[in-house]
Each structure stands twice: as C-alpha cells, then as structure tokens.
N, C-alpha and C. Protein backbone atom coordinates (compact mmCIF):
# COMPACT_ATOMS: atom_id res chain seq x y z
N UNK A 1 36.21 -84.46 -40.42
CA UNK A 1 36.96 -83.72 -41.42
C UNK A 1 38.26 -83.21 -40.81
N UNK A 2 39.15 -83.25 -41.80
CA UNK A 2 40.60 -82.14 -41.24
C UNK A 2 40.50 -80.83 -41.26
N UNK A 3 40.96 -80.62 -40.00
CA UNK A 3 41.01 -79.05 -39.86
C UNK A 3 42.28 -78.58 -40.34
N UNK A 4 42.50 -77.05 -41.35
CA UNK A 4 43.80 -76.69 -41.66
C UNK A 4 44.31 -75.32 -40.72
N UNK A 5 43.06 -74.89 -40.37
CA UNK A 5 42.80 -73.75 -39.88
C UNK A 5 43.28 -72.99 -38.80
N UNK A 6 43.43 -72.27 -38.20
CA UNK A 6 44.04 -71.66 -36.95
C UNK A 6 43.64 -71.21 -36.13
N UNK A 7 43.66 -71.22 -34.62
CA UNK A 7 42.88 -71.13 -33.60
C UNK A 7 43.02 -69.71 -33.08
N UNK A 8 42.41 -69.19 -32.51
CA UNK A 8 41.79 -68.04 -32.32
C UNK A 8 40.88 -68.16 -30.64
N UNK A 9 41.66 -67.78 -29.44
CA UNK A 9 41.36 -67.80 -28.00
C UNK A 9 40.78 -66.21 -27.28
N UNK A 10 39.95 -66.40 -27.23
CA UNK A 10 39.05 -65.38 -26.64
C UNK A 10 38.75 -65.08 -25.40
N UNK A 11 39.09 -64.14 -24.36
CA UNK A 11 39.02 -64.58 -22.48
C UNK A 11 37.81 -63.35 -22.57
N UNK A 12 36.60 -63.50 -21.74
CA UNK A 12 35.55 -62.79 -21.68
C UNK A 12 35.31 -62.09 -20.22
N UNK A 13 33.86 -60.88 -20.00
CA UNK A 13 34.28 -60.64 -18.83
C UNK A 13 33.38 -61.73 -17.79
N UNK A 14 33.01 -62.95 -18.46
CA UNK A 14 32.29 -63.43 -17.57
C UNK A 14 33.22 -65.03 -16.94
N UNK A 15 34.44 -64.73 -17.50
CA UNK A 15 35.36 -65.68 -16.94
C UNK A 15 35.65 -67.19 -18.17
N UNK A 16 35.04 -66.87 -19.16
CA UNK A 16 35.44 -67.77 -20.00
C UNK A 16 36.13 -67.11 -21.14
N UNK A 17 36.81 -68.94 -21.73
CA UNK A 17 37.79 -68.52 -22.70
C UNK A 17 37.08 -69.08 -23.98
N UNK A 18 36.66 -68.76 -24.93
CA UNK A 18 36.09 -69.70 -25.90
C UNK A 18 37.36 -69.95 -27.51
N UNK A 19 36.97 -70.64 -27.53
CA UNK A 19 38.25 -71.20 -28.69
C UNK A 19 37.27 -71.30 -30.20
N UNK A 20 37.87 -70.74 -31.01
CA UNK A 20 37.44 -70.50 -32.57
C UNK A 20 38.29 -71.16 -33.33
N UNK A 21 38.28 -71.03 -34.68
CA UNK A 21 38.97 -72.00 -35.68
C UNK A 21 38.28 -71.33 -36.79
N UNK A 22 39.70 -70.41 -37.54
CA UNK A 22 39.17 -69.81 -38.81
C UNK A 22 40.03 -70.72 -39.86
N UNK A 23 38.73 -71.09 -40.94
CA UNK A 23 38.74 -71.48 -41.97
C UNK A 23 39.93 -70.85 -43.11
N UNK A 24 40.23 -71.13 -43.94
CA UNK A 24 41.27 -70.85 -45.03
C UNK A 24 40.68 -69.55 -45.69
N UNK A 25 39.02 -69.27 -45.36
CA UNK A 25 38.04 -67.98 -46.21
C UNK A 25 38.24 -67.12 -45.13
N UNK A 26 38.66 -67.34 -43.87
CA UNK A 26 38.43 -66.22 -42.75
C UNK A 26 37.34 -66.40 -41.84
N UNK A 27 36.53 -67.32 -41.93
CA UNK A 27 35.13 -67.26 -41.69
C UNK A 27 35.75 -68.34 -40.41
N UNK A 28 35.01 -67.71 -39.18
CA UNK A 28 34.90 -68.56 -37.48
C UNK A 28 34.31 -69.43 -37.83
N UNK A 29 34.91 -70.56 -36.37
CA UNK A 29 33.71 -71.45 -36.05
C UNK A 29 33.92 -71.86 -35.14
N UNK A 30 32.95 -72.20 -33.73
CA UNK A 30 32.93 -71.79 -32.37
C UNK A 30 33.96 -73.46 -32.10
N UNK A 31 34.95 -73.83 -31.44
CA UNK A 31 34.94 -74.94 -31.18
C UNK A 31 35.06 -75.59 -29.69
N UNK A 32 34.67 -74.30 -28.95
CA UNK A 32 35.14 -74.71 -27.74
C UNK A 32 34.76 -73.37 -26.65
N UNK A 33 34.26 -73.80 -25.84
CA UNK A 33 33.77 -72.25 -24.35
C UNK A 33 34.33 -73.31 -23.19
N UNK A 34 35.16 -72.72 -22.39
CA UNK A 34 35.44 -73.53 -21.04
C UNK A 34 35.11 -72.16 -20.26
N UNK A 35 34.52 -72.41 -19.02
CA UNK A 35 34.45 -71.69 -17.81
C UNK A 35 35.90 -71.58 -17.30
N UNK A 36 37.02 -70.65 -17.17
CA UNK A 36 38.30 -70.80 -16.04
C UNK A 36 37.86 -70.46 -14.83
N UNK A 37 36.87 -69.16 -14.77
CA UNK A 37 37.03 -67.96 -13.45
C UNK A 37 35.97 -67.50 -13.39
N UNK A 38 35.55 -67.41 -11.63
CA UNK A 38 34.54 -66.67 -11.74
C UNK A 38 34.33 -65.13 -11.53
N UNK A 39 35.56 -64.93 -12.63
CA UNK A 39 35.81 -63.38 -12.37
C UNK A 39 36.37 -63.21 -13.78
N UNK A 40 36.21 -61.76 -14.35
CA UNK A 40 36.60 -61.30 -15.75
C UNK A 40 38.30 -62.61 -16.03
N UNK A 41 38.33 -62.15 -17.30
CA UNK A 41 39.62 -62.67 -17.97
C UNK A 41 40.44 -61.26 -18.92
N UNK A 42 41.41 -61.45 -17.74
CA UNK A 42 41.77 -59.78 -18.53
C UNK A 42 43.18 -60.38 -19.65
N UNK A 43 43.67 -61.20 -19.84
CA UNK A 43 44.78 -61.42 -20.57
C UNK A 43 44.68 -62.90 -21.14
N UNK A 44 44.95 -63.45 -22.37
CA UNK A 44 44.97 -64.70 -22.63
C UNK A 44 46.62 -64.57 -23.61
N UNK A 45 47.63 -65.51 -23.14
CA UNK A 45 48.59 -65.79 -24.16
C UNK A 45 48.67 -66.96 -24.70
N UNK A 46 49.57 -67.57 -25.90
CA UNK A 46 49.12 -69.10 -26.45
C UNK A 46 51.02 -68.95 -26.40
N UNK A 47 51.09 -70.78 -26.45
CA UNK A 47 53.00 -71.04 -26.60
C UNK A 47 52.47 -72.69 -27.44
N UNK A 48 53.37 -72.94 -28.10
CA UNK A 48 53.57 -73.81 -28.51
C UNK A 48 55.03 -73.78 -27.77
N UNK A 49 54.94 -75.22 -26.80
CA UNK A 49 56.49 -75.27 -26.16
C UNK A 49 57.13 -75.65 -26.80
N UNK A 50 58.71 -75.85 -26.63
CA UNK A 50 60.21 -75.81 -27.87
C UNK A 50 60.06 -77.43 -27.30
N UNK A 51 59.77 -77.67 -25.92
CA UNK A 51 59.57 -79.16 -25.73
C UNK A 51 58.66 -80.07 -26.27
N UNK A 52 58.77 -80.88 -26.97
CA UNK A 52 57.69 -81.28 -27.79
C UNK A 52 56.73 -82.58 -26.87
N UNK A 53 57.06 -82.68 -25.44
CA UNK A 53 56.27 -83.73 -24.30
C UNK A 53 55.08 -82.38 -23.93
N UNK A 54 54.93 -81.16 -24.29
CA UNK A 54 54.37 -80.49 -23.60
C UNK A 54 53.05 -79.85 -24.82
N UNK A 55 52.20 -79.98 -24.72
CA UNK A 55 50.82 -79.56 -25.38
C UNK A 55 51.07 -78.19 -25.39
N UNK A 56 50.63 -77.27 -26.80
CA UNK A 56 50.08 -76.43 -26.57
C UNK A 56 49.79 -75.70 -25.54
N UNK A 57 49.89 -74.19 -24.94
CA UNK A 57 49.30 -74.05 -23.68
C UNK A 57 48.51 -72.16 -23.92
N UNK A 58 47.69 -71.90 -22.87
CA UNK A 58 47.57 -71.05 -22.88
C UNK A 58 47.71 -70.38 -21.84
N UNK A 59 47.94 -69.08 -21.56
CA UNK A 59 48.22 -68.35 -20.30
C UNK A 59 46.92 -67.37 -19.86
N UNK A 60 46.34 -67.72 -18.76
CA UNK A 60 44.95 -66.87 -18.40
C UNK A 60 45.45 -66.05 -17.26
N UNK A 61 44.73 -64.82 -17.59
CA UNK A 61 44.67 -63.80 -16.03
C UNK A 61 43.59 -64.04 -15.77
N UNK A 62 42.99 -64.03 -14.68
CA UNK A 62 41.75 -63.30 -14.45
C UNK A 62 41.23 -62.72 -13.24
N UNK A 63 40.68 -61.86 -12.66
CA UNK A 63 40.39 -60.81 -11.82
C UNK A 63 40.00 -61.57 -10.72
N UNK A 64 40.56 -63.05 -10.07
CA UNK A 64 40.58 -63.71 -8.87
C UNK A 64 41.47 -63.96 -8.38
N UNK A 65 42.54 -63.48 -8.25
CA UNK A 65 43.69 -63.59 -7.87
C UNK A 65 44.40 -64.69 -8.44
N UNK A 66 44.28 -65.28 -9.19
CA UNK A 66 45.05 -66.22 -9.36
C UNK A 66 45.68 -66.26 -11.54
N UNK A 67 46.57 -66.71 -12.12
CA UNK A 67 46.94 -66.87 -13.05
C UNK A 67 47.16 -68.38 -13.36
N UNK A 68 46.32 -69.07 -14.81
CA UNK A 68 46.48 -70.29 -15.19
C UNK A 68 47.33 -70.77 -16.28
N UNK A 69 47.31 -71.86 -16.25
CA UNK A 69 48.22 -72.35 -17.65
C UNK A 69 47.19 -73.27 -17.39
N UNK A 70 46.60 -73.32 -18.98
CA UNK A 70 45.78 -74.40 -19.56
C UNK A 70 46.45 -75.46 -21.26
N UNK A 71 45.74 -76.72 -21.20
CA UNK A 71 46.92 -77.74 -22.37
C UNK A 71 45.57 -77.32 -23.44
N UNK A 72 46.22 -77.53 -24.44
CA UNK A 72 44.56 -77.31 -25.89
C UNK A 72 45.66 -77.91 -26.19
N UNK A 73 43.67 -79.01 -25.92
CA UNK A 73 43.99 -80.20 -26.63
C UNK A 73 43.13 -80.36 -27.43
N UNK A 74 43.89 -81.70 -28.56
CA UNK A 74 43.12 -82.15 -29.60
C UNK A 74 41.63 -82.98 -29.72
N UNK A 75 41.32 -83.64 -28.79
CA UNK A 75 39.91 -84.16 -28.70
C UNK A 75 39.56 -83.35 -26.87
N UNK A 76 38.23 -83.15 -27.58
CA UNK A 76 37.78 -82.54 -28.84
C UNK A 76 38.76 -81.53 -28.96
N UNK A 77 38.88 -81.45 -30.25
CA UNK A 77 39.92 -79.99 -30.44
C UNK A 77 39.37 -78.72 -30.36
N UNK A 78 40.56 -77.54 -29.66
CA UNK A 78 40.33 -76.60 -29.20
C UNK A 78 39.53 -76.95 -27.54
N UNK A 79 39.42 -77.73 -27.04
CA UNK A 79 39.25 -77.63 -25.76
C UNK A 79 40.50 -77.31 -24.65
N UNK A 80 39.94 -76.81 -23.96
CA UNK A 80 41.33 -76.65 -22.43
C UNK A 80 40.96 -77.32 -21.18
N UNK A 81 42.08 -77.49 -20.75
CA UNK A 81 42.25 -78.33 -19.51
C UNK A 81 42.88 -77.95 -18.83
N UNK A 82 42.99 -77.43 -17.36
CA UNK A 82 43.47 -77.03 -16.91
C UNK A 82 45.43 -77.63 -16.32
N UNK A 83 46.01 -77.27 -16.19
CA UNK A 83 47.45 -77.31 -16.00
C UNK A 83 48.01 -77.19 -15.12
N UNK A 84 47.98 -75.74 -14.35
CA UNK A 84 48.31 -75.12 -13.14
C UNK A 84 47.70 -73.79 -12.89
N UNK A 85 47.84 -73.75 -11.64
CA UNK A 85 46.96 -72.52 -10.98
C UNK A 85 48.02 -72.23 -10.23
N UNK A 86 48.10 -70.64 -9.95
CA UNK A 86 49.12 -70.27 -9.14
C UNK A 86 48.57 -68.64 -9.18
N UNK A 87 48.58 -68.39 -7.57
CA UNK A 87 48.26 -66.88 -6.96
C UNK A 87 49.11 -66.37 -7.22
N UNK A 88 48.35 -65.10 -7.66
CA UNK A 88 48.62 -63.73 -8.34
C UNK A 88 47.92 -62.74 -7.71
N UNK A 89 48.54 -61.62 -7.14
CA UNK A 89 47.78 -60.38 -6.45
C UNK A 89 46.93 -59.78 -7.60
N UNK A 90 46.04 -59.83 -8.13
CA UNK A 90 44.72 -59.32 -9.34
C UNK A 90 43.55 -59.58 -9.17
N UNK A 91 42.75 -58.21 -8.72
CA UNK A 91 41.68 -58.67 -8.09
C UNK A 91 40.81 -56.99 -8.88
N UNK A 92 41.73 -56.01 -9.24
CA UNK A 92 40.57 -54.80 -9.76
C UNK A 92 41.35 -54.56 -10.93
N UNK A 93 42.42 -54.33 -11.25
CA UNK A 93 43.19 -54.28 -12.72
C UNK A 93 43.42 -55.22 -13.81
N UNK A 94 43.46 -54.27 -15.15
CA UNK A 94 43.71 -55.72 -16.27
C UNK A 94 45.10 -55.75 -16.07
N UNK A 95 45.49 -56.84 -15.45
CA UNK A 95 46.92 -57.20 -15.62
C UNK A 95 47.27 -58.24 -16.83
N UNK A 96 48.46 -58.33 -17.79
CA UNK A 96 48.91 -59.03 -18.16
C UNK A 96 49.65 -59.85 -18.52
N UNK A 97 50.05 -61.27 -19.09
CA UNK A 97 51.48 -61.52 -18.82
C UNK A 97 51.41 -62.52 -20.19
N UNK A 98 52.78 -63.14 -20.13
CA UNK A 98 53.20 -63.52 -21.36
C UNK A 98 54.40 -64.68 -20.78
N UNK A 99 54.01 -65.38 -21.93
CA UNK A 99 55.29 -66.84 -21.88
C UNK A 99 56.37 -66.23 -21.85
N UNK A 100 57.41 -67.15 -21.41
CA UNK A 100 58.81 -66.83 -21.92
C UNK A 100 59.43 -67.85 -22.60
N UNK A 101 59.44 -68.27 -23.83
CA UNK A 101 60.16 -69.17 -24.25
C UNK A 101 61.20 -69.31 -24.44
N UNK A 102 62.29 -68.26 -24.57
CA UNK A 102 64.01 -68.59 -24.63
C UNK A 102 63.83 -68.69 -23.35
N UNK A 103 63.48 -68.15 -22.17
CA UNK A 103 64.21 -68.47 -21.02
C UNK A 103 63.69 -69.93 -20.45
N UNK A 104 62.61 -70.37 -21.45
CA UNK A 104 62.04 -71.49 -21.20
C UNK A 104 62.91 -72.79 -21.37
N UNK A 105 63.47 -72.29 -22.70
CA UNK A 105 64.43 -73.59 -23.20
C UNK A 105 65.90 -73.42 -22.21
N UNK A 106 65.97 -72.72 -21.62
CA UNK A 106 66.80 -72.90 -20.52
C UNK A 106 66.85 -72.93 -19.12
N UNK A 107 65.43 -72.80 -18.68
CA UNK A 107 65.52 -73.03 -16.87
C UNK A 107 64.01 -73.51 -16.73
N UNK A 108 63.18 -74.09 -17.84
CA UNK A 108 62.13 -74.62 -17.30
C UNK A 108 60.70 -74.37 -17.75
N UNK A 109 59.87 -74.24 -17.67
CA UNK A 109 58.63 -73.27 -18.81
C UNK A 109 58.05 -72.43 -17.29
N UNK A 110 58.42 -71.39 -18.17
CA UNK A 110 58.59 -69.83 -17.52
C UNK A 110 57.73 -68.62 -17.71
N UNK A 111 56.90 -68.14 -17.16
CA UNK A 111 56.55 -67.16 -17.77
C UNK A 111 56.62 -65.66 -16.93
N UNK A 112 56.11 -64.96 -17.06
CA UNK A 112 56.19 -62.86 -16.70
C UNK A 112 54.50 -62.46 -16.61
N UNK A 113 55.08 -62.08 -15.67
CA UNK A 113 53.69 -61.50 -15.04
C UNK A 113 53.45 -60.11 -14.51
N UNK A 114 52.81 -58.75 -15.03
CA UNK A 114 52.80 -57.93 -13.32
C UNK A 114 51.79 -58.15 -12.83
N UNK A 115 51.63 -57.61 -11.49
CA UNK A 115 50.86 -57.81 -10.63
C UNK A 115 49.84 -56.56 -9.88
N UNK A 116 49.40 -56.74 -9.05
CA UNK A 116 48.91 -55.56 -8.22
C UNK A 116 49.71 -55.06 -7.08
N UNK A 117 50.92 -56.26 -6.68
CA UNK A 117 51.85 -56.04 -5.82
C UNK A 117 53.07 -55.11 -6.21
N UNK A 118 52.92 -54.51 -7.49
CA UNK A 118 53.63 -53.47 -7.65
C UNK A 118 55.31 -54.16 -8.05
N UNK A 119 55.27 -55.26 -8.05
CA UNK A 119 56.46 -56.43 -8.45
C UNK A 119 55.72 -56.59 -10.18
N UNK A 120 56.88 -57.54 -10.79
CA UNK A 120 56.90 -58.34 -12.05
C UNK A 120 57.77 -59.73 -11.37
N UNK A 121 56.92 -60.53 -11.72
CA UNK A 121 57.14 -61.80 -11.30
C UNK A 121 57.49 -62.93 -12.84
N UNK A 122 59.02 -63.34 -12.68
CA UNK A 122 58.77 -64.55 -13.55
C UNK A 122 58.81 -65.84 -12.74
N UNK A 123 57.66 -66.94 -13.12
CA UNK A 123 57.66 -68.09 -12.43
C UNK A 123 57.80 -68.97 -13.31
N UNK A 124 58.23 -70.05 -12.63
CA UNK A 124 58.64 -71.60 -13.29
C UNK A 124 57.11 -72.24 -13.35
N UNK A 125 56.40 -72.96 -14.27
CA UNK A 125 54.61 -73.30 -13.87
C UNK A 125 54.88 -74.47 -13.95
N UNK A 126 56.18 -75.10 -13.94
CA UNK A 126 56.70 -76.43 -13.60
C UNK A 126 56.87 -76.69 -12.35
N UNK A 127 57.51 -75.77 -11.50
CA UNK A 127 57.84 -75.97 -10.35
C UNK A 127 56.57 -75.79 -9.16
N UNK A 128 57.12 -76.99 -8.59
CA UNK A 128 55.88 -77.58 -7.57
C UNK A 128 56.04 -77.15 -6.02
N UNK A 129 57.56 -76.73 -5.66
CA UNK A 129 58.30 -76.38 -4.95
C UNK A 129 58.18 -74.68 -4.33
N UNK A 130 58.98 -74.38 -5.67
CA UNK A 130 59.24 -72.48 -5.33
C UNK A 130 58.96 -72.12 -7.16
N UNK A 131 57.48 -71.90 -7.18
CA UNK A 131 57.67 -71.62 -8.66
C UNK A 131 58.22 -70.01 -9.30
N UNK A 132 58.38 -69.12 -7.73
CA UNK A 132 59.25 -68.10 -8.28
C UNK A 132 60.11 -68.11 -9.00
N UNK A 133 61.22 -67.43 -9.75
CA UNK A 133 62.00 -67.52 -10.61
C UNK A 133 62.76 -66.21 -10.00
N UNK A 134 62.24 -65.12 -10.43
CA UNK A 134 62.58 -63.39 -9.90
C UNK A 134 61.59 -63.28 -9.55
N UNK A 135 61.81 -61.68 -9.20
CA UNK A 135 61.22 -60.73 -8.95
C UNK A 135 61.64 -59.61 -8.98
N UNK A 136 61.18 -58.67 -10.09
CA UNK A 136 61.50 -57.52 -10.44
C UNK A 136 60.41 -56.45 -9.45
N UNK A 137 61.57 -55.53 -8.46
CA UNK A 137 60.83 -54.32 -7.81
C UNK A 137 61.36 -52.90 -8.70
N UNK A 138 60.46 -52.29 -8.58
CA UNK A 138 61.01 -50.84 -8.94
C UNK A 138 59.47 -49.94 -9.13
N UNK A 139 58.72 -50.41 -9.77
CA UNK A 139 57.20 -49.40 -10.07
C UNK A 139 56.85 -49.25 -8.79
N UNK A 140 56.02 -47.88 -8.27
CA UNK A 140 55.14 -47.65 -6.91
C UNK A 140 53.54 -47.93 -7.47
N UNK A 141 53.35 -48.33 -8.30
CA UNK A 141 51.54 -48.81 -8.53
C UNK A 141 51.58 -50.09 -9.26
N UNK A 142 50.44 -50.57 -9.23
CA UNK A 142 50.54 -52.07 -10.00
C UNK A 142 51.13 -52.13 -11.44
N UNK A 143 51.73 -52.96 -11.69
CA UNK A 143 52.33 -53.24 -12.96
C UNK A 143 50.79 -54.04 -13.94
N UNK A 144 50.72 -53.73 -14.61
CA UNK A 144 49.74 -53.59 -15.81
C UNK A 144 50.11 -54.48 -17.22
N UNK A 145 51.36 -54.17 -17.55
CA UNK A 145 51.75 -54.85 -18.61
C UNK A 145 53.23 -55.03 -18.63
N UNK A 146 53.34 -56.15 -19.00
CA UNK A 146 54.66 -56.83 -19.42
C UNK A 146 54.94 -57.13 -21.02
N UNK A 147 55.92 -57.08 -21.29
CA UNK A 147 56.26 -57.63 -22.99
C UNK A 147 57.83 -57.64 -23.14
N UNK A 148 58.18 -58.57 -23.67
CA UNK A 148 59.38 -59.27 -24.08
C UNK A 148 59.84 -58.63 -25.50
N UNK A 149 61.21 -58.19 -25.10
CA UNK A 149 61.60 -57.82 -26.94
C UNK A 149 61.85 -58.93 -27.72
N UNK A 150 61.84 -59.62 -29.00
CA UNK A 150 62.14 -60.64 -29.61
C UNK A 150 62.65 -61.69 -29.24
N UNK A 151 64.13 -61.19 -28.88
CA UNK A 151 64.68 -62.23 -28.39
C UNK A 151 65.31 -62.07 -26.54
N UNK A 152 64.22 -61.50 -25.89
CA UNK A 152 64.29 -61.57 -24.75
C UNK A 152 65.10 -61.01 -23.82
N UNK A 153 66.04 -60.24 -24.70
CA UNK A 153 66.97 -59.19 -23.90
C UNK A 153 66.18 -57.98 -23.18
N UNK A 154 65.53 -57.58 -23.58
CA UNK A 154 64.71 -56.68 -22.79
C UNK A 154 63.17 -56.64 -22.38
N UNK A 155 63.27 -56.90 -21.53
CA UNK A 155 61.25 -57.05 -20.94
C UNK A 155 60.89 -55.58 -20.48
N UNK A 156 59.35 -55.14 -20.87
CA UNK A 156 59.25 -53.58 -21.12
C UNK A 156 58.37 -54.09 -20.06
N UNK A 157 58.13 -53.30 -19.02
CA UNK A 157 57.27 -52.93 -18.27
C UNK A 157 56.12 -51.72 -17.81
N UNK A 158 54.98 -52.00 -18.17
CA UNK A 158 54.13 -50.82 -17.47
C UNK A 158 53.37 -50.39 -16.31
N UNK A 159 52.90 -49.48 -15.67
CA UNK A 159 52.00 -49.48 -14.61
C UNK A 159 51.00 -48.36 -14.35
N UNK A 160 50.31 -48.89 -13.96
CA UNK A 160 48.99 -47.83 -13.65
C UNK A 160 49.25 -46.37 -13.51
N UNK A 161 50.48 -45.82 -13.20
CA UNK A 161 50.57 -44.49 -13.47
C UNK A 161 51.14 -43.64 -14.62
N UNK A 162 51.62 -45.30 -15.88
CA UNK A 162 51.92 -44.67 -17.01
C UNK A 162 52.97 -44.49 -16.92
N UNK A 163 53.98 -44.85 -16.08
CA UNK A 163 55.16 -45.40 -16.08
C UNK A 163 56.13 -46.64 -16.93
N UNK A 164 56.89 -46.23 -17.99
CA UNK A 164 57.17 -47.85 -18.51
C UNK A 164 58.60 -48.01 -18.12
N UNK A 165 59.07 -48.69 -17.51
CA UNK A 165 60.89 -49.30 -17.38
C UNK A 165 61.08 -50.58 -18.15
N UNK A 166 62.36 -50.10 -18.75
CA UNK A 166 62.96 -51.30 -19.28
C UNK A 166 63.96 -52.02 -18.27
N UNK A 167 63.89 -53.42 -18.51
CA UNK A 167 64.65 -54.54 -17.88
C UNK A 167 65.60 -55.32 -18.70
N UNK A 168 67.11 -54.83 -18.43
CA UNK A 168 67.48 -55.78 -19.57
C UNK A 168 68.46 -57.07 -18.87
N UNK A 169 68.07 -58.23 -19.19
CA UNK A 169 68.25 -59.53 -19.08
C UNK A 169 69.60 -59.82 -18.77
N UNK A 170 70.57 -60.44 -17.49
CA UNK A 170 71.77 -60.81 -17.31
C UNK A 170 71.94 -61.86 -18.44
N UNK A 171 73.15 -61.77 -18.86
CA UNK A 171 73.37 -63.18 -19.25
C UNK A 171 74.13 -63.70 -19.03
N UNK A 172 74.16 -65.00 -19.06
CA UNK A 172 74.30 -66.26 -18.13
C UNK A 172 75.97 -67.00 -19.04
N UNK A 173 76.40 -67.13 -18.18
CA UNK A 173 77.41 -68.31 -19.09
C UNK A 173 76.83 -69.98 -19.20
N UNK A 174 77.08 -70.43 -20.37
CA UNK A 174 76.07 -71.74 -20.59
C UNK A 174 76.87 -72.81 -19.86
C-alpha cells in the first residue's frame, strides 16, 4: 500500500531510535526500531537536504560520546542506516544539536552541537579530513542546548548553569 503519512522519530533511554508513521486519522504505526547506542539517546533531529543526491537524515546524540547522522530510507521504509559517526565529549548530560541547512547550502552539510567540553561545535559530516567547521568558546559548564533562529543569523546557546548567549553569524561575501 501507499503511505501518505508522516514520520515521527523517537530516541529512547535504551539507545534506540524507533520510527512511526501517522496515518491521515492520527493513529501510529510502528515502522521501524534500530539499535544506534549503547547508551541513552538524548536528542534526535530530521533534515531533508536542499541537495537532492542526499537521503533524508537524522541527527542522534547519545550518552557515548559520540554524535550520528543516519539516511531513512525507503525499503523498508522508515528504517536507518547509519552515515557517520563522529566524537563528541557526552557521556552524563542531555546534550543537543541540530542541522544547519542555510549554512549547509553553502559550505557543505553542517550541523551545531554543544558539548560537555564547554565549546559549541559546528561540523562538516561530509568531511573526512577536518570535519570541524568552528568552534564557539565562551560558557564555563557544558553547553546543553543549541537552536538556530529561522534564518540562521543567530544560534542561541545554553548551559548547565542556565546561562543562554546569543551568537550572531558573520556574513560572508558570496
């Protein structure tokens, strides 16, 4: 049958992500559990890239030091596959992070991260090389949460002591 429906990604504390698919009535239906980690999943983000060679992806934290990008894909649909893995200081906090897609369509598929290192990290999950990008210092406790204003001029930052700074974005001549 065709699905019209919309997916719905779930990160648990036992290290999986399970993938749903609600119907046009609202009503779930399970289509997918992958194992990522064998440690909680404190953050899940979804991108549909502006590049159209690039699947679907999702962005996983989870409490092993490390941060994933997984492809959801269509057979079976709603399954994930893994993409890239790349260390991240997160090992006792929910840290979270988020795509960046304008800065994507211009230096690469990118995303924002904080950490436990008390940094905000944006990395390239393309780059095989130096997938750093920046690195934003300024918080004295782990950074906790990240979020992008609309259109990416300002990334809000938080941290474990309830601290939030704003970051606002150079811009670039094209």
């Amino acid at each position: 049958s065709h699905s019209t429906g919309a997916m719905l990604f779930v990160g648990d504390a036992k290290g999986n992500v399970t993938t749903f698919e609600s119907d046009m009535g609202g009503q779930l239906r399970l289509l997918d559990k992958t194992s990522v980690s064998p440690k909680s999943v404190t953050s899940v983000d979804y991108t549909r890239w502006q590049q159209k060679r690039n699947a679907p992806s999702l962005l996983v934290n989870a409490q092993d030091n490390n941060i994933r990008v997984l492809s959801v894909r269509d057979k079976p649909r709603g399954s994930l596959q893994l993409k890239r893995q790349l260390p991240l200081q997160h090992r006792q906090q929910t840290i979270r992070s988020q795509f960046c897609p304008l800065v994507t369509h211009t230096r690469g598929s990118c995303i924002v991260t904080g950490s436990e290192d008390m940094n905000i990290h944006i990395l390239d999950v393309t780059s095989t090389t130096r997938p750093t990008v920046t690195k934003l210092q300024g918080h004295n406790t782990a950074v906790l949460g990240v979020s992008w204003a609309f259109d990416e001029s300002i990334l809000a930052s938080s941290d474990a002591d309830g601290v939030v700074m704003l970051w606002r974005r150079e811009q670039t001549e094209s």
